[in-house]
Protein backbone atom coordinates (compact mmCIF):
# COMPACT_ATOMS: atom_id res chain seq x y z
CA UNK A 1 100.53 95.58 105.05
CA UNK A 2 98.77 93.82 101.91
CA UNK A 3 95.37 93.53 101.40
CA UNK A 4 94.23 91.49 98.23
CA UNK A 5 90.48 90.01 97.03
CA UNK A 6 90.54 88.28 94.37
CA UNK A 7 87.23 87.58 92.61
CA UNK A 8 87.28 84.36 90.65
CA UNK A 9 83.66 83.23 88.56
CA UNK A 10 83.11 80.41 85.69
CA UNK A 11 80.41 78.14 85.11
CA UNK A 12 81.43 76.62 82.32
CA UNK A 13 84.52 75.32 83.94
CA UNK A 14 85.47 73.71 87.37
CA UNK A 15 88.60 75.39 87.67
CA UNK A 16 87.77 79.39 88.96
CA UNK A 17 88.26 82.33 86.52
CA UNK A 18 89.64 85.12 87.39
CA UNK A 19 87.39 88.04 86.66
CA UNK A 20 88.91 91.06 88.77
CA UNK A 21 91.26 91.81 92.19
CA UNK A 22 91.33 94.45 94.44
CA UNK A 23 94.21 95.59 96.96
CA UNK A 24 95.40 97.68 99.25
CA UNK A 25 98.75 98.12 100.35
CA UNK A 26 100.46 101.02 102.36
CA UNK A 27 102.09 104.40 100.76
CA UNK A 28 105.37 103.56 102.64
CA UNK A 29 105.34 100.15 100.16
CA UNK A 30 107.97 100.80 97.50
CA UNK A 31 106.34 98.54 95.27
CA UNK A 32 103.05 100.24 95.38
CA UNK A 33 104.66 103.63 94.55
CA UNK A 34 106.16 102.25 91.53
CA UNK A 35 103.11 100.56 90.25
CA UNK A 36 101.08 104.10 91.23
CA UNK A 37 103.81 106.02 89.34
CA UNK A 38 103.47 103.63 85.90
CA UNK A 39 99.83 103.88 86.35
CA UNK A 40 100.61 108.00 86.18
CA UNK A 41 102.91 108.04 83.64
CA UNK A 42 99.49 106.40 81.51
CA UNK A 43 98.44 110.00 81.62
CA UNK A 44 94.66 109.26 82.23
CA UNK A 45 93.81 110.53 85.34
CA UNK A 46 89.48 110.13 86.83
CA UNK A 47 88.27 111.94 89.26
CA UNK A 48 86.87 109.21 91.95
CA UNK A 49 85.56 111.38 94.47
CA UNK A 50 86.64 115.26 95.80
CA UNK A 51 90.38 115.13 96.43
CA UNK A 52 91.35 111.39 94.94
CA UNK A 53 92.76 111.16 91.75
CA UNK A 54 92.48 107.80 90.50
CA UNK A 55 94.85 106.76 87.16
CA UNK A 56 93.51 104.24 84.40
CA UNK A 57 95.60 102.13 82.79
CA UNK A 58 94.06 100.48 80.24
CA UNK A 59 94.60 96.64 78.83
CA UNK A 60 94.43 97.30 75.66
CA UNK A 61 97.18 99.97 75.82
CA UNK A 62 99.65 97.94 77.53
CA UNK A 63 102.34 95.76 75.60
CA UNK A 64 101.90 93.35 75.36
CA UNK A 65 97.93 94.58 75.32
CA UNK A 66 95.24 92.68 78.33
CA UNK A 67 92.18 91.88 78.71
CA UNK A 68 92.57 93.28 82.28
CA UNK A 69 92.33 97.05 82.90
CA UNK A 70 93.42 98.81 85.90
CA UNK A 71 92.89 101.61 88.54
CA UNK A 72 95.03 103.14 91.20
CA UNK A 73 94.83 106.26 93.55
CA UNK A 74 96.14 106.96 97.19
CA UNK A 75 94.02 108.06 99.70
CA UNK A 76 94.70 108.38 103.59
CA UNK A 77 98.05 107.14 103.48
CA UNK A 78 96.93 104.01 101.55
CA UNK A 79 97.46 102.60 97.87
CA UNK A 80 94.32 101.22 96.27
CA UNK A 81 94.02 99.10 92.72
CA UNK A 82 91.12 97.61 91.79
């Protein structure tokens, strides 16, 4: 199962901007393990709470580099990115 929410905001335009997401997909999804595991390999782990490891990956360290930034963690059998 997939979960996204996209959040979209411009008012200088008509057409929507996209300004963030967030998603949750199962553990079992292969695809959300990989992106979890590239998010780990970013070695920049955050505490989010007592027992969840979250993982930053940062825009401007990607390549090529994003405006975007991102952050991943599993929790209850679930994988979140916001």
């Amino acid at each position: 199962m997939l979960c996204v929410c996209r959040l979209r905001y411009c008012s200088a335009d008509p057409h929507p901007c996209l300004v963030g997401s967030f998603s949750v997909e199962s553990a079992d999804s292969a695809n959300a393990q990989r992106e979890l595991d590239r998010h780990q390999d970013m070695d920049a782990p955050i505490t989010l709470a007592e027992n969840v490891q979250g993982y930053l990956r940062k825009g401007t360290d990607l390549n090529p580099p994003s405006n975007f930034s991102s952050v991943m963690w599993e929790q209850e059998e679930m994988i979140y990115t916001i």
